[in-house]
N, C-alpha and C. Protein backbone atom coordinates (compact mmCIF):
# COMPACT_ATOMS: atom_id res chain seq x y z
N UNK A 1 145.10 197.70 64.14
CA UNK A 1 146.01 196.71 64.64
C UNK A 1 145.24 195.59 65.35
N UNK A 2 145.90 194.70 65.21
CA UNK A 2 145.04 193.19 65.74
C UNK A 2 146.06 193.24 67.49
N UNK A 3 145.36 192.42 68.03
CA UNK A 3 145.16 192.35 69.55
C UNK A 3 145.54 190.90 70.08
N UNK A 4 146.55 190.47 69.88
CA UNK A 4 146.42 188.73 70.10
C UNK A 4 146.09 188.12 71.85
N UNK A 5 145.30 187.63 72.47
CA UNK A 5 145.54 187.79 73.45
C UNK A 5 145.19 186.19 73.96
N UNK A 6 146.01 185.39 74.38
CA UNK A 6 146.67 184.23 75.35
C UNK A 6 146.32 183.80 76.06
N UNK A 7 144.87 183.35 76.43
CA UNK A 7 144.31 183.09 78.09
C UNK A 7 145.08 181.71 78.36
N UNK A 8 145.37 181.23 79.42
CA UNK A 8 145.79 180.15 80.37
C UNK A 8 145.25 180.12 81.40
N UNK A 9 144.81 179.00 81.55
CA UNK A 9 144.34 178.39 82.56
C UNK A 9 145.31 178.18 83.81
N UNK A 10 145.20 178.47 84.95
CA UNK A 10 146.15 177.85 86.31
C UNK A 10 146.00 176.16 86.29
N UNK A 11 147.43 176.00 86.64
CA UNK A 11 148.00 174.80 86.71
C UNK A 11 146.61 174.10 87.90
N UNK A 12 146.77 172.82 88.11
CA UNK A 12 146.04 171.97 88.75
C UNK A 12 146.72 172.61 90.85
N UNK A 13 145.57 172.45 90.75
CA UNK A 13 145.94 172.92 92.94
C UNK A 13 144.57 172.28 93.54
N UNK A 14 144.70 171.76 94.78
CA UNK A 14 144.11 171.16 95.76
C UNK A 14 142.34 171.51 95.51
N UNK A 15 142.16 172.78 95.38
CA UNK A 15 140.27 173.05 94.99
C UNK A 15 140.03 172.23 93.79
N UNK A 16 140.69 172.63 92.68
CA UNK A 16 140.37 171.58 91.45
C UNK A 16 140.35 170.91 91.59
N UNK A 17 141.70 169.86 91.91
CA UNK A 17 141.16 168.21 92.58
C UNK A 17 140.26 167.82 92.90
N UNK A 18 140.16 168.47 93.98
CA UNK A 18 138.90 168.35 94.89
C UNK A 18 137.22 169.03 94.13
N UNK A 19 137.12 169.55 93.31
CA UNK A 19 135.94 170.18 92.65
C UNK A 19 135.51 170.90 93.60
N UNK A 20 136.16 171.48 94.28
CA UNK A 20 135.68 172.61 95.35
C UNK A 20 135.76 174.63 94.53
N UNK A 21 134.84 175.03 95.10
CA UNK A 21 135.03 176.40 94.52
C UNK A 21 136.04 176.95 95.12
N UNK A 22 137.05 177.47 94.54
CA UNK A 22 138.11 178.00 94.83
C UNK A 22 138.08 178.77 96.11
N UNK A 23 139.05 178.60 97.04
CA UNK A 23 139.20 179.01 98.17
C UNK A 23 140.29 179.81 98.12
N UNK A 24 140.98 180.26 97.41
CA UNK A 24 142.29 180.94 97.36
C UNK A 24 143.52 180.19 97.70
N UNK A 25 142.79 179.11 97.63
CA UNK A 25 144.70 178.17 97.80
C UNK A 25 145.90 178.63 96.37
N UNK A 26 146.81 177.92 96.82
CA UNK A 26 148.00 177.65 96.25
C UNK A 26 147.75 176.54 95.20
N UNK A 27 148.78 176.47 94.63
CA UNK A 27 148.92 175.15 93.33
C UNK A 27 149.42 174.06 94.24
N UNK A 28 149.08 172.81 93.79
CA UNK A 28 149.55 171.37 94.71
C UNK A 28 151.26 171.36 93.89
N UNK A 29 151.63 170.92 94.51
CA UNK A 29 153.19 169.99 94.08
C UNK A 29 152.99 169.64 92.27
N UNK A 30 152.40 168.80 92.21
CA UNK A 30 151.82 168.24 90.56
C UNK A 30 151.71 169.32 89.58
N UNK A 31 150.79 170.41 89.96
CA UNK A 31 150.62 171.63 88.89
C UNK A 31 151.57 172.40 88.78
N UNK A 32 152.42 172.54 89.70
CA UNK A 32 153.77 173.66 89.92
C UNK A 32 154.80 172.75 88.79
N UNK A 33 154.93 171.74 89.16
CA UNK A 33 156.17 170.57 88.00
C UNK A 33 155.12 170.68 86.49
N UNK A 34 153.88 170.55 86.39
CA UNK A 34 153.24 170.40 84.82
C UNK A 34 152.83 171.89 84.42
N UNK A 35 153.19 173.28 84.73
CA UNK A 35 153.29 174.50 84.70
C UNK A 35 154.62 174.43 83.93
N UNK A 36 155.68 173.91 84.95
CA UNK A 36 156.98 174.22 84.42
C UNK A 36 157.48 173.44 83.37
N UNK A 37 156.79 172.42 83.07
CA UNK A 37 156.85 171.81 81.80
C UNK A 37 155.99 172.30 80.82
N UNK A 38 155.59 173.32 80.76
CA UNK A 38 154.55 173.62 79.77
C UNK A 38 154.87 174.85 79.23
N UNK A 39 155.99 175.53 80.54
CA UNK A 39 156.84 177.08 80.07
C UNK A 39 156.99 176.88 78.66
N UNK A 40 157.90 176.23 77.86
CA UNK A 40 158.83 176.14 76.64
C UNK A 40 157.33 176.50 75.18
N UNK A 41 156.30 176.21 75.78
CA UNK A 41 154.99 176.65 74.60
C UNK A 41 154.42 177.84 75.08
N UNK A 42 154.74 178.86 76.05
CA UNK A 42 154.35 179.56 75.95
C UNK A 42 154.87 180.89 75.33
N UNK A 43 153.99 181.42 74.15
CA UNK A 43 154.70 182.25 73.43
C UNK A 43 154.91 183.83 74.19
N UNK A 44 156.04 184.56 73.61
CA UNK A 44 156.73 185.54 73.85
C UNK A 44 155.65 186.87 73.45
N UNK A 45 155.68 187.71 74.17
CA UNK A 45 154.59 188.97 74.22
C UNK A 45 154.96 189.97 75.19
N UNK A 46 154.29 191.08 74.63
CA UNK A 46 154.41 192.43 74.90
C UNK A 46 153.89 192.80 76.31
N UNK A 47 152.78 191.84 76.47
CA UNK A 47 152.01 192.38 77.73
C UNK A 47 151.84 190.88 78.68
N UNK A 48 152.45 190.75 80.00
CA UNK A 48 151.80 189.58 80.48
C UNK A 48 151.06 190.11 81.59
N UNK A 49 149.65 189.17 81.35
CA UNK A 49 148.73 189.69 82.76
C UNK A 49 148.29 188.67 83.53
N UNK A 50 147.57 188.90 84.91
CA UNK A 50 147.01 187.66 85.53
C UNK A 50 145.84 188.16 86.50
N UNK A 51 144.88 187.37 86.31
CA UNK A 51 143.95 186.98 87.44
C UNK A 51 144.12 187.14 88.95
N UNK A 52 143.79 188.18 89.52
CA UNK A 52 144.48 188.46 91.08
C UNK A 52 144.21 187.16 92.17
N UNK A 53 144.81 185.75 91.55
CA UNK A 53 144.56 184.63 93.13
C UNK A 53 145.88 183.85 93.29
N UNK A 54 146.37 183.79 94.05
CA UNK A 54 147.60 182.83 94.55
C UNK A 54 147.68 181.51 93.29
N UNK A 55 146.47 180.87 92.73
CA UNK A 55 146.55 179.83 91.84
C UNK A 55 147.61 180.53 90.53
N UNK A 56 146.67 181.49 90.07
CA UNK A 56 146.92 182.24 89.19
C UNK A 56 148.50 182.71 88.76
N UNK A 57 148.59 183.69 89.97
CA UNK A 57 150.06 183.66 89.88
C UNK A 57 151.18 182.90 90.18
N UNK A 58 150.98 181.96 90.98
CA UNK A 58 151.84 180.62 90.71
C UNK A 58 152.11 180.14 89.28
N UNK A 59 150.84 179.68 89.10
CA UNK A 59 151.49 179.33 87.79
C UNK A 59 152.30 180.32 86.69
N UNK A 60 151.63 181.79 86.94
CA UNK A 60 152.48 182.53 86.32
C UNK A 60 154.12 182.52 86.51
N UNK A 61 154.30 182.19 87.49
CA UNK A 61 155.54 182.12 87.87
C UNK A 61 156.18 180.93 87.66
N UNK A 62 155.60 179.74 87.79
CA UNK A 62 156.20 178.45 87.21
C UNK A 62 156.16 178.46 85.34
N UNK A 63 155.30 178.96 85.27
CA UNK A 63 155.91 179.49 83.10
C UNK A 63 156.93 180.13 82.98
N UNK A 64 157.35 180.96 84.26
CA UNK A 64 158.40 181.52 83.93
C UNK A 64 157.83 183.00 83.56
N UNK A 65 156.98 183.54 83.75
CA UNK A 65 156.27 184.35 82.77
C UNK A 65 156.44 185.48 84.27
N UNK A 66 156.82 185.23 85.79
CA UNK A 66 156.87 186.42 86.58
C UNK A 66 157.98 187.82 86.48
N UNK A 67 159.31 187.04 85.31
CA UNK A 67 160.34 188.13 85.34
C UNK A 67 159.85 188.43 83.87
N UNK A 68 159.46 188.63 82.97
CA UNK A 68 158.89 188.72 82.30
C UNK A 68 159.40 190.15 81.76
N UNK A 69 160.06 190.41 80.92
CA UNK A 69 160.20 192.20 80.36
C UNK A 69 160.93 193.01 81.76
N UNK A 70 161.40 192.21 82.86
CA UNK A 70 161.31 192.46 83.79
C UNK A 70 160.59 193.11 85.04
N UNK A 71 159.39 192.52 84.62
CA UNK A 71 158.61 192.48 85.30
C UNK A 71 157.38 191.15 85.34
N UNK A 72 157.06 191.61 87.15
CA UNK A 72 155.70 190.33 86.61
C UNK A 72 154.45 190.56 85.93
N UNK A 73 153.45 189.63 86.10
CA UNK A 73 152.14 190.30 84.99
C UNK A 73 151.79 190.78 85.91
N UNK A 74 150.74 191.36 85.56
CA UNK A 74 149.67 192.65 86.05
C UNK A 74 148.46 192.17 86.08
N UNK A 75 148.18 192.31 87.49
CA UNK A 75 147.10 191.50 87.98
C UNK A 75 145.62 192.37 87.57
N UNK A 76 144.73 192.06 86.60
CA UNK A 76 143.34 192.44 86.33
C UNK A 76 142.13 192.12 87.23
N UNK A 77 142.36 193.11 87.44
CA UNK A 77 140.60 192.71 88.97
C UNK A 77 139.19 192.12 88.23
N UNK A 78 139.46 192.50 87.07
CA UNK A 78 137.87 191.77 86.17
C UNK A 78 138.10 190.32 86.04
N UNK A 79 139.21 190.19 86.17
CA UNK A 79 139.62 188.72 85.43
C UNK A 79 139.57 188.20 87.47
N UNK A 80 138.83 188.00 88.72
CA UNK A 80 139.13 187.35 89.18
C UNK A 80 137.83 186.47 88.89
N UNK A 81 138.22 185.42 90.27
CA UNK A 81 136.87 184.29 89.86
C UNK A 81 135.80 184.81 90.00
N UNK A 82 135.09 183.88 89.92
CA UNK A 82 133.26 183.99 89.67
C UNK A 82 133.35 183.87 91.35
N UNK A 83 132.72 184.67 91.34
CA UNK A 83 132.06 184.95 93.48
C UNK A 83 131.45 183.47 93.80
N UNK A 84 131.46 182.46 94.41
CA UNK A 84 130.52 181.66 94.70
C UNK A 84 129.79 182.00 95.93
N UNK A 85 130.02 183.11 96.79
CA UNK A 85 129.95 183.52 98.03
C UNK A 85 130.02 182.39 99.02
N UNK A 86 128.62 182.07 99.86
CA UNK A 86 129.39 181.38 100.90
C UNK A 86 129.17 179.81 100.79
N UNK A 87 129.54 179.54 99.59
CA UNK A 87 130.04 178.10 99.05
C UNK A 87 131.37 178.07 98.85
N UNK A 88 132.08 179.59 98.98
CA UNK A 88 133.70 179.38 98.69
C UNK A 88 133.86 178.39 99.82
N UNK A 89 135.09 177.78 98.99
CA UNK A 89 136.09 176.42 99.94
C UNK A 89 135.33 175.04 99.66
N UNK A 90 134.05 175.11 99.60
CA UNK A 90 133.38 173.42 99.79
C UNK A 90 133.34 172.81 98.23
N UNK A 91 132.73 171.90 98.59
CA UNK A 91 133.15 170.78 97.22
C UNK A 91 131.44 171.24 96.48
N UNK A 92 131.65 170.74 95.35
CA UNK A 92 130.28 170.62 95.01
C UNK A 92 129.37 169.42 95.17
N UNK A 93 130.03 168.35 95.83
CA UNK A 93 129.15 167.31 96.21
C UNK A 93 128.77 167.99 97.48
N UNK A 94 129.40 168.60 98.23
CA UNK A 94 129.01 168.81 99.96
C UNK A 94 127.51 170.16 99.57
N UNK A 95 127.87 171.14 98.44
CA UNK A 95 126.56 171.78 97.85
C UNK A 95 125.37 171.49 98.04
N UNK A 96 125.71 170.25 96.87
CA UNK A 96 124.64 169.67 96.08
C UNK A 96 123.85 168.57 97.09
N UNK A 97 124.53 168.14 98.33
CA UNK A 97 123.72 167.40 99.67
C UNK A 97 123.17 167.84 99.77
N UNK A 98 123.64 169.29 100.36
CA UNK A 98 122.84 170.54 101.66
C UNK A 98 121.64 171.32 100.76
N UNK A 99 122.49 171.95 99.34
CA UNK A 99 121.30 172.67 98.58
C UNK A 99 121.09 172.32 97.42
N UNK A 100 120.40 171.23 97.03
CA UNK A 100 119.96 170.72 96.26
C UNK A 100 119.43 171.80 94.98
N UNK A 101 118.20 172.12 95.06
CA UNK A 101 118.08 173.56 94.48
C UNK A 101 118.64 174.18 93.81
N UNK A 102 119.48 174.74 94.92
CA UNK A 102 119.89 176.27 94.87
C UNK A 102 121.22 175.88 93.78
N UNK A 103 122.08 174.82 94.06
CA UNK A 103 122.59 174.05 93.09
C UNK A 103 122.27 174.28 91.35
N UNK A 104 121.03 173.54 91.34
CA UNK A 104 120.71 173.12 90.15
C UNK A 104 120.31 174.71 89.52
N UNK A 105 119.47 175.87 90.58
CA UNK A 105 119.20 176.90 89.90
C UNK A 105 120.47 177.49 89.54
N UNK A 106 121.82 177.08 90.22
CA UNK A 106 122.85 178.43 90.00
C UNK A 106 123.51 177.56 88.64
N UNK A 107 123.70 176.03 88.26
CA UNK A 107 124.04 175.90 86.86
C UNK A 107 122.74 175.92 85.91
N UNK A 108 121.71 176.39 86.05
CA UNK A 108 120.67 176.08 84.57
C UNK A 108 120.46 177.76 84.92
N UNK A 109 120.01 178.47 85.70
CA UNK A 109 119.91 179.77 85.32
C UNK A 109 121.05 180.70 85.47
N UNK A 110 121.43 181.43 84.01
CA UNK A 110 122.83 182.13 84.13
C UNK A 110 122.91 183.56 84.87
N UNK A 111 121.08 183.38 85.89
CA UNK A 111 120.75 185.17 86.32
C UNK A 111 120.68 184.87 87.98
N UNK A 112 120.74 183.30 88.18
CA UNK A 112 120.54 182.75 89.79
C UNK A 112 122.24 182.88 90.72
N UNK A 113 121.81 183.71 91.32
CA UNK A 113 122.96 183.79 92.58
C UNK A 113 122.69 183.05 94.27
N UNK A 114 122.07 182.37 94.05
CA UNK A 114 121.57 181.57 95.85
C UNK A 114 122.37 181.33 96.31
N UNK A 115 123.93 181.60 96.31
CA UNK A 115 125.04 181.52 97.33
C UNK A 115 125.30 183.10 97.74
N UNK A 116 124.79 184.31 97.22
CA UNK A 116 125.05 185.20 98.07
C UNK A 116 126.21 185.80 97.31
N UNK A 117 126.49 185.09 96.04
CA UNK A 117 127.79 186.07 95.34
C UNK A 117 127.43 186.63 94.36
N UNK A 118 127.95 186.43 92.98
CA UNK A 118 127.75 186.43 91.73
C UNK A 118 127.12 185.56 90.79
N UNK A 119 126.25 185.97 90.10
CA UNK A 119 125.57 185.12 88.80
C UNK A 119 126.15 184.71 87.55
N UNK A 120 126.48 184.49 87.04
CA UNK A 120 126.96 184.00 85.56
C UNK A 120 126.71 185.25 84.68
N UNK A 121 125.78 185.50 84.94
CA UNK A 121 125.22 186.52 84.25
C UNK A 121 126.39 188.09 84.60
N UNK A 122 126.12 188.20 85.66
CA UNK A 122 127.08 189.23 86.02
C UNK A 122 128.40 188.91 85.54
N UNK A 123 129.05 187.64 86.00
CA UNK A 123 130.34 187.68 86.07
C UNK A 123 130.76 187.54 84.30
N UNK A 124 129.82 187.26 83.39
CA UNK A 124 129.91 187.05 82.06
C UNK A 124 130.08 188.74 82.08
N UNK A 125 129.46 189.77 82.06
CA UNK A 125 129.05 190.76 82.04
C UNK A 125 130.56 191.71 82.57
N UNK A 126 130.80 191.59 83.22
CA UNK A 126 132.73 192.46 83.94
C UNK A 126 133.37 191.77 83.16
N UNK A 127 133.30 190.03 82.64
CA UNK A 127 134.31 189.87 82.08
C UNK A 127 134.64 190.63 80.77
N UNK A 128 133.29 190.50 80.27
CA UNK A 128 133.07 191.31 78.89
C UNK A 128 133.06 192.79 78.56
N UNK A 129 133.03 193.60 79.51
CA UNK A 129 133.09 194.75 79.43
C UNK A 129 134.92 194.86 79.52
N UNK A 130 135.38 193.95 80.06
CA UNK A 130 136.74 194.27 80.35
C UNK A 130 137.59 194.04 78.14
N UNK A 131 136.79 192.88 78.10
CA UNK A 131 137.46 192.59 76.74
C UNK A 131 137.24 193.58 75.69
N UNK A 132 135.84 193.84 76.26
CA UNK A 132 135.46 195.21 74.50
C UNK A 132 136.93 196.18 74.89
N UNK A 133 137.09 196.70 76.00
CA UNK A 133 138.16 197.33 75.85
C UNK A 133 139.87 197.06 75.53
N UNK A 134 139.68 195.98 75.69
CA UNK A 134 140.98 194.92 75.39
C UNK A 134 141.51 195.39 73.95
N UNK A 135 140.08 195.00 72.95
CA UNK A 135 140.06 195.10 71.79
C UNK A 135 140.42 196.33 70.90
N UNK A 136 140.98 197.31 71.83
CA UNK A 136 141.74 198.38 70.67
C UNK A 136 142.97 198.01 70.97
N UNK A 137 143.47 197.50 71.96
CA UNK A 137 144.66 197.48 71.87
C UNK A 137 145.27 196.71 71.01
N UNK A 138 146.69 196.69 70.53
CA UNK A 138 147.64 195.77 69.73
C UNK A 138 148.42 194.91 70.28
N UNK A 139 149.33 193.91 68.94
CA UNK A 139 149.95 192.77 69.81
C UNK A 139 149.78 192.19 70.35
N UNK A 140 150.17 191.16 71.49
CA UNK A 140 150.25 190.02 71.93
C UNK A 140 150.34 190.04 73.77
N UNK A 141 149.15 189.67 74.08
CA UNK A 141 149.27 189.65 75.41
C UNK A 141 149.16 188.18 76.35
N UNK A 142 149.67 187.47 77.10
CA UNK A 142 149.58 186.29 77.88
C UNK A 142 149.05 186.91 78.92
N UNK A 143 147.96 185.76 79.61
CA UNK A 143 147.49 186.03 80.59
C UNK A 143 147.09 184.58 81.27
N UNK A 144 147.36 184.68 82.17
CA UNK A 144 146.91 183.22 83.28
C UNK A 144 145.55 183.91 84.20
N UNK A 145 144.53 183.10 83.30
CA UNK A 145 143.12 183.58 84.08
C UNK A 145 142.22 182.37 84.40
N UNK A 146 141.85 182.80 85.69
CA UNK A 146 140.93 181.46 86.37
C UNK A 146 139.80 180.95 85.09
N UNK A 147 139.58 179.71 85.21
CA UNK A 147 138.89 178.98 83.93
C UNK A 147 137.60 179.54 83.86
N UNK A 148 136.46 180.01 85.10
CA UNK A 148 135.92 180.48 84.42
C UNK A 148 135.68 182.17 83.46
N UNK A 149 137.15 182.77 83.82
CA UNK A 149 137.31 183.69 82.35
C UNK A 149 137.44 183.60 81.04
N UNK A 150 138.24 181.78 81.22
CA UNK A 150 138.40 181.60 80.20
C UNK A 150 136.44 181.18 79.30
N UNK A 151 135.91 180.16 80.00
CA UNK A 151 134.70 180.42 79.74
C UNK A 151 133.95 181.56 79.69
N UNK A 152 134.27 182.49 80.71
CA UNK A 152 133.16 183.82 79.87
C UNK A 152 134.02 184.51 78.62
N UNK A 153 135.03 184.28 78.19
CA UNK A 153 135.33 185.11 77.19
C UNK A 153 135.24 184.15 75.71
N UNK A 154 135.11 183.04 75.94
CA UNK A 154 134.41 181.87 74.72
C UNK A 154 133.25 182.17 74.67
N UNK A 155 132.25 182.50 75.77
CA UNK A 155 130.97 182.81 75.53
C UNK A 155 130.88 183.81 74.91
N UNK A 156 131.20 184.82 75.29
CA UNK A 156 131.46 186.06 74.90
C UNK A 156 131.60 186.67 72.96
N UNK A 157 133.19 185.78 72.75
CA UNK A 157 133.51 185.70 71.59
C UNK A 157 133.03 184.96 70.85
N UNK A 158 131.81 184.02 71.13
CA UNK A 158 131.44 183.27 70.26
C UNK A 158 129.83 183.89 70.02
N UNK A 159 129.47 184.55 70.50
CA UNK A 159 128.22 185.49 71.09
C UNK A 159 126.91 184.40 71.49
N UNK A 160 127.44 182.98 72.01
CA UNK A 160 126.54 182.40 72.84
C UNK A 160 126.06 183.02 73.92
N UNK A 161 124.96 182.05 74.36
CA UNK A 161 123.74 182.72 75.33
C UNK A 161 124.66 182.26 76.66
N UNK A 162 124.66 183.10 77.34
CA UNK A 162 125.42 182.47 78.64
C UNK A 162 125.22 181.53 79.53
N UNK A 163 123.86 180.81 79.01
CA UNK A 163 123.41 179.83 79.73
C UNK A 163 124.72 178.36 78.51
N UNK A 164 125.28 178.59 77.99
CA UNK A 164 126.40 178.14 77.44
C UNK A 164 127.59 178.08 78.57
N UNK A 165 127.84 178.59 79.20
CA UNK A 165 129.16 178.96 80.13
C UNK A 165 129.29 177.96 80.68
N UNK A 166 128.60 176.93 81.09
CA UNK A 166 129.21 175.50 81.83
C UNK A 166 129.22 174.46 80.99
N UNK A 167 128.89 174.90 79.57
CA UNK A 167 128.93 173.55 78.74
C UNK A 167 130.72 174.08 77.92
N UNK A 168 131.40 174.42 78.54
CA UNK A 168 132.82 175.33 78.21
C UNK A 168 133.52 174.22 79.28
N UNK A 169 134.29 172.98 78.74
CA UNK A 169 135.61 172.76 79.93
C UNK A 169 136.64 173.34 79.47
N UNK A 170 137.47 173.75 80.66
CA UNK A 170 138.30 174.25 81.02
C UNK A 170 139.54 173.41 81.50
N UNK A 171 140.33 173.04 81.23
CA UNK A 171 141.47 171.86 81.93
C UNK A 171 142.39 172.48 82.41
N UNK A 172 143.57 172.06 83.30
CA UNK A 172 144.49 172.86 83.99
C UNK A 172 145.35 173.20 82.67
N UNK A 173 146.21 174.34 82.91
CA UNK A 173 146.85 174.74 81.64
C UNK A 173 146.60 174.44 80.35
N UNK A 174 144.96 174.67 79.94
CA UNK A 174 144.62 174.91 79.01
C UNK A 174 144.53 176.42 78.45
N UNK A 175 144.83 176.39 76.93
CA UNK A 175 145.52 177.46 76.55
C UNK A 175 144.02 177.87 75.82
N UNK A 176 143.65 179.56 75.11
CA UNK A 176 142.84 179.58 74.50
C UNK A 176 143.56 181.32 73.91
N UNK A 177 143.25 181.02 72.61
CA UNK A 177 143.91 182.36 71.98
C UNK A 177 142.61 182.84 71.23
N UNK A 178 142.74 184.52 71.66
CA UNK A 178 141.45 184.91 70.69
C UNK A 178 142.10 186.25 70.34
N UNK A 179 141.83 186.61 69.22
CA UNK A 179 142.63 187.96 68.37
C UNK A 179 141.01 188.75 67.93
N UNK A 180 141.91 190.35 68.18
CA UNK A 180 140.38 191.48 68.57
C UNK A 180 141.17 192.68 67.33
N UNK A 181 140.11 193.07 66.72
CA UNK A 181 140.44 194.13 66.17
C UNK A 181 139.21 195.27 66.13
N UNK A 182 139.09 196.19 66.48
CA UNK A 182 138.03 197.29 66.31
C UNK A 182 136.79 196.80 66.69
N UNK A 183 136.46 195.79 68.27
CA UNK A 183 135.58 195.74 69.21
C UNK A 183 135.29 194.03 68.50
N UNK A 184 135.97 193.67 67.61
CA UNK A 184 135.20 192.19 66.65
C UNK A 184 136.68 191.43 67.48
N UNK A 185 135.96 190.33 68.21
CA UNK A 185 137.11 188.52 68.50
C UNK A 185 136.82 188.11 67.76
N UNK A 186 138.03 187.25 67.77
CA UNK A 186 137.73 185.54 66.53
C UNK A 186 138.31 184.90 67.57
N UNK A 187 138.15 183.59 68.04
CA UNK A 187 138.77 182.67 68.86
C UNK A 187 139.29 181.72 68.02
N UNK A 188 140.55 181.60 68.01
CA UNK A 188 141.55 180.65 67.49
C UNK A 188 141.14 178.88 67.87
N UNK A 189 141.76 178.05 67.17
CA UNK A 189 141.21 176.58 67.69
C UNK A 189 142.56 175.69 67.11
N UNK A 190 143.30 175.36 68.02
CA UNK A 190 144.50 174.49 67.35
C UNK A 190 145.46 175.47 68.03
C-alpha cells in the first residue's frame, strides 16, 4: 500500500517576518486570515498530524483540520523545529553581528552546532528516521510541519547531501506531497 503524506508549512507569524529563529510564538493576524483561506485545498485524509509548536497548530486549526475525524492532529515530537539553542528568539541579522563565524559555520557545515542545539545533520537524521517508518504505513496523511521538516524530508526523499537543506525554500503554507511505499519516497511537484 502507498502512503500519501501532506506536509504544510505554518501560516506566516511574527518570527518569520522577522527572520528570527522561532521562539514559540503564535501566528500574526495575516497568517491566521491566509490559513483560513487556504482550508478549501486542503485535501481530506485518514490521519492528520502536527509539529508540537503553537505556530503549527494554529494553523492547524485555521485549515480547519483541528476537528478533524473528530479529533485534532497528533502532535509528532520528531517533526519539532531544528534546536537553534541559544539563538532561539533573535533575528539572524542580530546573529550574524555578534557571531559572524559561528553563523556562516552553522549554514555551510550540515555537522556545525555553535549555538549549543542541533546540527542539520542531526535534525536531518530524527527527521528521517521518523519517515523510514512512516513508509509502511497506508493512505493519506496531512500534516502541518515547521519548514525546516519540510526541508529535511526533500533532502531526505531526494537522497541529497544535507549540506542541500538551506538551498530548500520553504514559504508560509507551502504545501509538499511525497508518497512512500516499502521504505522508497517519490516527492510529488505540482
Amino acid at each position: 500500500m502507498t502512503h500519501r503524506l501532506h506536509l504544510i508549512a505554518p501560516a506566516l507569524s511574527p518570527a518569520l517576518r522577522a527572520a528570527r529563529f522561532d521562539d514559540g510564538g503564535s501566528l500574526d493576524p495575516a497568517g491566521v486570515r491566509a490559513a483560513r483561506a487556504a482550508a478549501g485545498g486542503v485535501p481530506v485524509a485518514e490521519r492528520v498530524w502536527c509539529s508540537p509548536s503553537a505556530r503549527c497548530r494554529e494553523t492547524l486549526a485555521a485549515l480547519g483540520l483541528d476537528g478533524h475525524g473528530g479529533h485534532g492532529g497528533v502532535e509528532v515530537a520528531e517533526w519539532a523545529g531544528l534546536d537553534a539553542g541559544r539563538w532561539r528568539g533573535e533575528s539572524v541579522a542580530e546573529v550574524g553581528a555578534r557571531e559572524p563565524e559561528a553563523l556562516a559555520a552553522w549554514l555551510s557545515d550540515p555537522g556545525a552546532a555553535p549555538h549549543g542545539g542541533e546540527s542539520v545533520r542531526e535534525f536531518c537524521a530524527r527527521v528521517g528516521g521518523w519517515l523510514e517508518g512512516a513508509a509502511e504505513m497506508s493512505g493519506r496523511t496531512v500534516a502541518v510541519v515547521e519548514p525546516e521538516v519540510v526541508r529535511a524530508v526533500v533532502v531526505r526523499v531526494l537522497g541529497a547531501p544535507e549540506g542541500a537543506f538551506w538551498r530548500v525554500d520553504v514559504e508560509p503554507l507551502a504545501r509538499v506531497e511525497v508518497s512512500g511505499r516499502s521504505g522508497r519516497w517519490n516527492l510529488r511537484v505540482g
